[in-house]
C-alpha atoms as a PDB file:
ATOM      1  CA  UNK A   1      85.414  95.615  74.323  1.00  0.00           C
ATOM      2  CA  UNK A   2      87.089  95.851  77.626  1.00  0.00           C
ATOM      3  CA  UNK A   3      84.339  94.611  79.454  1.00  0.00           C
ATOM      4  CA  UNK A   4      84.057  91.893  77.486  1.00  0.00           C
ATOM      5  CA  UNK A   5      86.891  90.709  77.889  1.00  0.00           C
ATOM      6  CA  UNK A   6      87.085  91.160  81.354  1.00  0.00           C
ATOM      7  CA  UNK A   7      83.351  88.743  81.830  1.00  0.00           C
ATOM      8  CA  UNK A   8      85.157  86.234  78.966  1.00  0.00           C
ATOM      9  CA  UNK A   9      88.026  85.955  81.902  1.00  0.00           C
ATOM     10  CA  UNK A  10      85.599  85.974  85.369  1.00  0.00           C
ATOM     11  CA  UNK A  11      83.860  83.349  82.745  1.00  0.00           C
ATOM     12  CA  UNK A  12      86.543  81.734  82.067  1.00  0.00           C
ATOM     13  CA  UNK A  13      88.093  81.513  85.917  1.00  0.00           C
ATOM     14  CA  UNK A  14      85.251  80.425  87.165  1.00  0.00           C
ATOM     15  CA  UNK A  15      84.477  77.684  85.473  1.00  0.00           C
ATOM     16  CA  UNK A  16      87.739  75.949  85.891  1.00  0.00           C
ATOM     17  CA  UNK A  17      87.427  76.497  89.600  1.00  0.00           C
ATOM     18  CA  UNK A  18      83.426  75.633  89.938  1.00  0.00           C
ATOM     19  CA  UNK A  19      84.638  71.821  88.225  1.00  0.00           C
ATOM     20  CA  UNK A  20      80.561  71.227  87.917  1.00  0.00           C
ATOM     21  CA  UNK A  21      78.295  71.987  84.693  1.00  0.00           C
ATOM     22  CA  UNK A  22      74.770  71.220  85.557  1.00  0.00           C
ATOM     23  CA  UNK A  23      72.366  73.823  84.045  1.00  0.00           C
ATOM     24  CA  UNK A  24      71.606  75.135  87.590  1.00  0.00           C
ATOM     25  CA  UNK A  25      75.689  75.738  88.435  1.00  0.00           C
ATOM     26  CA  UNK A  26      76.339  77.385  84.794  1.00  0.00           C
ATOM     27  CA  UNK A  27      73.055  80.046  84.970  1.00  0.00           C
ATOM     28  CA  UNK A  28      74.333  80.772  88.316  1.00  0.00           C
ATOM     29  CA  UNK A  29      78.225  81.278  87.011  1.00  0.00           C
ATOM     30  CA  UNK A  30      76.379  83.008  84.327  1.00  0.00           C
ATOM     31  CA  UNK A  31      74.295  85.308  86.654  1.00  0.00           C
ATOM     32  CA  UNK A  32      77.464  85.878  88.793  1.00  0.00           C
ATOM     33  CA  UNK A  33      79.752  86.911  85.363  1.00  0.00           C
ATOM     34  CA  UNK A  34      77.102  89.542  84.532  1.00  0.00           C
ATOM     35  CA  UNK A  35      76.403  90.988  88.044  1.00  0.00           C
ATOM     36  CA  UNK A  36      80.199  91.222  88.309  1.00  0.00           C
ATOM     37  CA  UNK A  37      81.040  92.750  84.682  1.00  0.00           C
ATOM     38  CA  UNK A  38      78.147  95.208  85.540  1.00  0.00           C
ATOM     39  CA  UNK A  39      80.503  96.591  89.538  1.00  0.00           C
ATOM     40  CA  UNK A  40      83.360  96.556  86.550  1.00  0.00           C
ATOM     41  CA  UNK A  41      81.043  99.795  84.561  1.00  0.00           C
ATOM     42  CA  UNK A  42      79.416 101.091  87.568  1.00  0.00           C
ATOM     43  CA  UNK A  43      83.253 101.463  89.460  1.00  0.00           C
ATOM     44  CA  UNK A  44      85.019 102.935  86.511  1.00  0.00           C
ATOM     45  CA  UNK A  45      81.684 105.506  86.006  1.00  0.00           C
ATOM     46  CA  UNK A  46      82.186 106.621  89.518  1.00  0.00           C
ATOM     47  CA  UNK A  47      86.343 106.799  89.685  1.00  0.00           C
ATOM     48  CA  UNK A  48      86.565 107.874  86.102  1.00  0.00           C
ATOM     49  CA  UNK A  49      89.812 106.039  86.334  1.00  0.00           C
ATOM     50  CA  UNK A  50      90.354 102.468  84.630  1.00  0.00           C
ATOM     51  CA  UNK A  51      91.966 100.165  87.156  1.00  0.00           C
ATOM     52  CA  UNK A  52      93.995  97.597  84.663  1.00  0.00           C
ATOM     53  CA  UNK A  53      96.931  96.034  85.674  1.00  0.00           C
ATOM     54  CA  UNK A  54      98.856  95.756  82.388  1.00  0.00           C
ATOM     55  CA  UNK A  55     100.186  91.963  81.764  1.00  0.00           C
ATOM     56  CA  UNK A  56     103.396  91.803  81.196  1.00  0.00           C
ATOM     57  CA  UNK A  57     106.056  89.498  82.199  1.00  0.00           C
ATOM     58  CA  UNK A  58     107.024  91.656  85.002  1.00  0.00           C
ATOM     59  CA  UNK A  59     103.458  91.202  86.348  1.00  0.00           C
ATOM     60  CA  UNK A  60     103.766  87.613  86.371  1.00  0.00           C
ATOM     61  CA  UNK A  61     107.258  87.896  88.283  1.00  0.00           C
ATOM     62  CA  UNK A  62     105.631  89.717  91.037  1.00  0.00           C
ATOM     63  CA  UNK A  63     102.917  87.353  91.209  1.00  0.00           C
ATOM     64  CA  UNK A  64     105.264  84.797  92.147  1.00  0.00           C
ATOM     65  CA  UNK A  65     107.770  86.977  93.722  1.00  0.00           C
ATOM     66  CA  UNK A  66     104.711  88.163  96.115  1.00  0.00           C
ATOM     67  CA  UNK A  67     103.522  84.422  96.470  1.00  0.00           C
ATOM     68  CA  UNK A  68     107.061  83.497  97.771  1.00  0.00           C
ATOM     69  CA  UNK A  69     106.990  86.221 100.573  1.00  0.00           C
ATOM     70  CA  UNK A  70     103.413  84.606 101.597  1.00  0.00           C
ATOM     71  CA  UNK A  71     105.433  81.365 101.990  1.00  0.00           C
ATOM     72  CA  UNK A  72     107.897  83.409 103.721  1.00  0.00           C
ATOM     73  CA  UNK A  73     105.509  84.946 106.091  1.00  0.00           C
ATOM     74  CA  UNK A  74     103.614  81.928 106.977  1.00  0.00           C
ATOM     75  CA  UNK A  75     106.701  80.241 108.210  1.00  0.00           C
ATOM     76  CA  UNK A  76     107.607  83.237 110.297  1.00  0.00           C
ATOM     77  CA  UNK A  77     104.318  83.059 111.519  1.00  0.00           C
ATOM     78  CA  UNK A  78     103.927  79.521 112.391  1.00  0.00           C
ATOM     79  CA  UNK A  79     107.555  79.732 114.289  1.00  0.00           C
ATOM     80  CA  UNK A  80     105.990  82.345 116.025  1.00  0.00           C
ATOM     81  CA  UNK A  81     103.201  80.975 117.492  1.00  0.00           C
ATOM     82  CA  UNK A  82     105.153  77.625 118.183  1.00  0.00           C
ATOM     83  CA  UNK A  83     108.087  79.128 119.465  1.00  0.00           C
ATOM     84  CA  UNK A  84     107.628  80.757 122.980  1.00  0.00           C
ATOM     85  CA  UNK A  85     111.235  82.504 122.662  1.00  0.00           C
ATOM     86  CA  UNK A  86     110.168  84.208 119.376  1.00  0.00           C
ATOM     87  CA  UNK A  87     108.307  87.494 120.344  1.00  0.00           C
ATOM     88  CA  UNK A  88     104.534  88.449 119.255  1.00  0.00           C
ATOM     89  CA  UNK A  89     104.479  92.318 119.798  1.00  0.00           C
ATOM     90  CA  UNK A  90     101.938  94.066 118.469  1.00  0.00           C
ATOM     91  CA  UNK A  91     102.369  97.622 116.695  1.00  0.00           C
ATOM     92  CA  UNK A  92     100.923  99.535 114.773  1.00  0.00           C
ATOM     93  CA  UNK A  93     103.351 102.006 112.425  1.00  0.00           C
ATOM     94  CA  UNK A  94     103.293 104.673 109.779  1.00  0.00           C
ATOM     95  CA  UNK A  95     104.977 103.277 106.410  1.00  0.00           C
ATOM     96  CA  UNK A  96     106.251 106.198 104.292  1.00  0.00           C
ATOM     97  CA  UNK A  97     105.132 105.497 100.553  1.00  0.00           C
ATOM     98  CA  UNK A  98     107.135 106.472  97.378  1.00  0.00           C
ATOM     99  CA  UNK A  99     104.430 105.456  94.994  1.00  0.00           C
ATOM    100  CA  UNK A 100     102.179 107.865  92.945  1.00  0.00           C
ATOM    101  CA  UNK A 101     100.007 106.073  91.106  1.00  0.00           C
ATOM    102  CA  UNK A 102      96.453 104.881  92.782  1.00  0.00           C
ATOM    103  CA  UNK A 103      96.268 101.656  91.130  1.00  0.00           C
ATOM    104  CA  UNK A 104     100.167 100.969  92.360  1.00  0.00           C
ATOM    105  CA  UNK A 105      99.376 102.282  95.883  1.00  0.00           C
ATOM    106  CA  UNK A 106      96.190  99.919  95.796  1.00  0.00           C
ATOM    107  CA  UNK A 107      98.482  97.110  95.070  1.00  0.00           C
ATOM    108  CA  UNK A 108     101.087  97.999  97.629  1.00  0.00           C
ATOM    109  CA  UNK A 109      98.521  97.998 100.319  1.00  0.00           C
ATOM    110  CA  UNK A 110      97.149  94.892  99.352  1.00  0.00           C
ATOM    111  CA  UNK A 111     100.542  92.837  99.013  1.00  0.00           C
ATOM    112  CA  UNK A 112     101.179  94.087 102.638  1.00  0.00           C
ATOM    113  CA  UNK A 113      97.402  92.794 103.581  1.00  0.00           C
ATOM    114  CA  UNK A 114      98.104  89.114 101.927  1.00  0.00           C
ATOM    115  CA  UNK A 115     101.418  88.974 103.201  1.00  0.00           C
ATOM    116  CA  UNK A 116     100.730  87.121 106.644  1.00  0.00           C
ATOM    117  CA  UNK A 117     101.233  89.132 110.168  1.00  0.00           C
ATOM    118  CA  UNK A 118     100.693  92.210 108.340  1.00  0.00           C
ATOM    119  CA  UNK A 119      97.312  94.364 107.849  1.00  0.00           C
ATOM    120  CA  UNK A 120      97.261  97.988 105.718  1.00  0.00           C
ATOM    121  CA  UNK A 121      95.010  99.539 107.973  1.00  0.00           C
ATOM    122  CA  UNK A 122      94.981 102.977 106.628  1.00  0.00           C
ATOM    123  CA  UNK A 123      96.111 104.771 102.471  1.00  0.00           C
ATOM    124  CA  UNK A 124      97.241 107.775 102.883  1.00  0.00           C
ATOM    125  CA  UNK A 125      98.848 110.281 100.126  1.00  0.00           C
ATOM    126  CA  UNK A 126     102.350 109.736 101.517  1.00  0.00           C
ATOM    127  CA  UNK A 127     101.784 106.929 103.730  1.00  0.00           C
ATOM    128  CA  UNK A 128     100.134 104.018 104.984  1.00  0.00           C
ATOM    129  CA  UNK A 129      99.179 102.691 108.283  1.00  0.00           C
ATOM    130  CA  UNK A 130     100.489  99.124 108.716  1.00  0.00           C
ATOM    131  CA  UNK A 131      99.548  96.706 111.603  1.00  0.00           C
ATOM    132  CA  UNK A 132     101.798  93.578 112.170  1.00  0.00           C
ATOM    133  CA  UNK A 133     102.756  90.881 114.995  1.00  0.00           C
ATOM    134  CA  UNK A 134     105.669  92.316 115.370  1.00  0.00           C
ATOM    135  CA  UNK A 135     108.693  94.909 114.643  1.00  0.00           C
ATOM    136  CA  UNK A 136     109.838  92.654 112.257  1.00  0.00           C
ATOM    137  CA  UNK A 137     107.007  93.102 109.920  1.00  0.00           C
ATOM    138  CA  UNK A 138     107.267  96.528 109.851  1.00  0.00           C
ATOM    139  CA  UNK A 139     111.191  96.732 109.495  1.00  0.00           C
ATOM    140  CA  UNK A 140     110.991  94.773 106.506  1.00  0.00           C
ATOM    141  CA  UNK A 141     108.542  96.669 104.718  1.00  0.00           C
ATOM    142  CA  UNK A 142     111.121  99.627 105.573  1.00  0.00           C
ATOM    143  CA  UNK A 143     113.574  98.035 103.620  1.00  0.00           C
ATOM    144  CA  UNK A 144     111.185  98.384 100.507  1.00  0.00           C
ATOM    145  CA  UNK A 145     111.271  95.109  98.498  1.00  0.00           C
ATOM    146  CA  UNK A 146     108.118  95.133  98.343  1.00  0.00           C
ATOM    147  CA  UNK A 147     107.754  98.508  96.971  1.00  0.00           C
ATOM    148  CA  UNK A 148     110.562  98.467  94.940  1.00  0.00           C
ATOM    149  CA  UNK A 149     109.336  95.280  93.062  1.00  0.00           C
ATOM    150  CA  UNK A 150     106.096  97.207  92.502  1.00  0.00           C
ATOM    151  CA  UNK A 151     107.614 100.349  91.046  1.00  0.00           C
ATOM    152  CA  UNK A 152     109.193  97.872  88.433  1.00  0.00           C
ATOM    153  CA  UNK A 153     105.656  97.381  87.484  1.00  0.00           C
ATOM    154  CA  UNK A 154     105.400 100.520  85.685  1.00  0.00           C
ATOM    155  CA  UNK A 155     101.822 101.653  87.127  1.00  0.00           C
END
């Protein structure tokens, strides 16, 4: 049932984003569904572990909680490069991690990826390697918003 559900969703996503319906497009979407559903089976055979980020409200507040700090981050970035006062300083730091869970460790690592100036470069059990444009990046993941707002999550 789950893995119906999840093709009736990929199905469902990407036809509103395709916007065309010609037979070629939709056996194509179709094709793409079914190859896709099919990594879903073969990825929870391997990990034994079902990846499922439960929806809840609090989800959906990250979401845009996370999608905000993008905003965030983009600015930051743009004054950056336009700014010749603002400093670009490379470095690359260890981030101590609180989380347990895989699937919330996953997620950290990828809200740090998406979040411009910053790049996970390296999970660890207790830590991750982080990349960014500057100390800045880095301090601010010290802080632990992000990580905080994830542990909410429940995962």
């Amino acid at each position: 049932m789950r893995y119906i559900r999840s093709a009736l969703f990929v199905a469902v996503v990407w036809l509103l984003l395709s916007g065309h319906y010609t037979a070629l497009i939709l056996s194509l979407g179709v094709l793409s569904v079914l190859i896709v559903t099919w990594f879903l089976g073969r990825m929870d055979r391997v990990d034994g572990e079902l990846g499922v980020l439960p929806m809840r409200p609090r989800l959906l507040y990250y979401l845009l909680w996370l999608m905000w700090q993008v905003v965030l981050s983009n600015i930051d970035l743009v004054r950056r490069i336009w700014d010749p006062t603002l400093p670009i300083r490379p470095t690359w730091q260890r981030l101590d991690v609180k989380l347990t869970s895989a699937l919330a460790k996953t997620l950290y690592a990828n809200s740090i990826t998406l979040t411009p100036g910053t790049l996970t470069t390296d999970v660890k059990e207790d830590h991750f390697m982080v990349h960014s444009l500057s100390s800045d990046g880095i301090d601010e993941l010290r802080k632990g918003e992000m990580e905080r707002q994830i542990q909410r999550l429940r995962i």
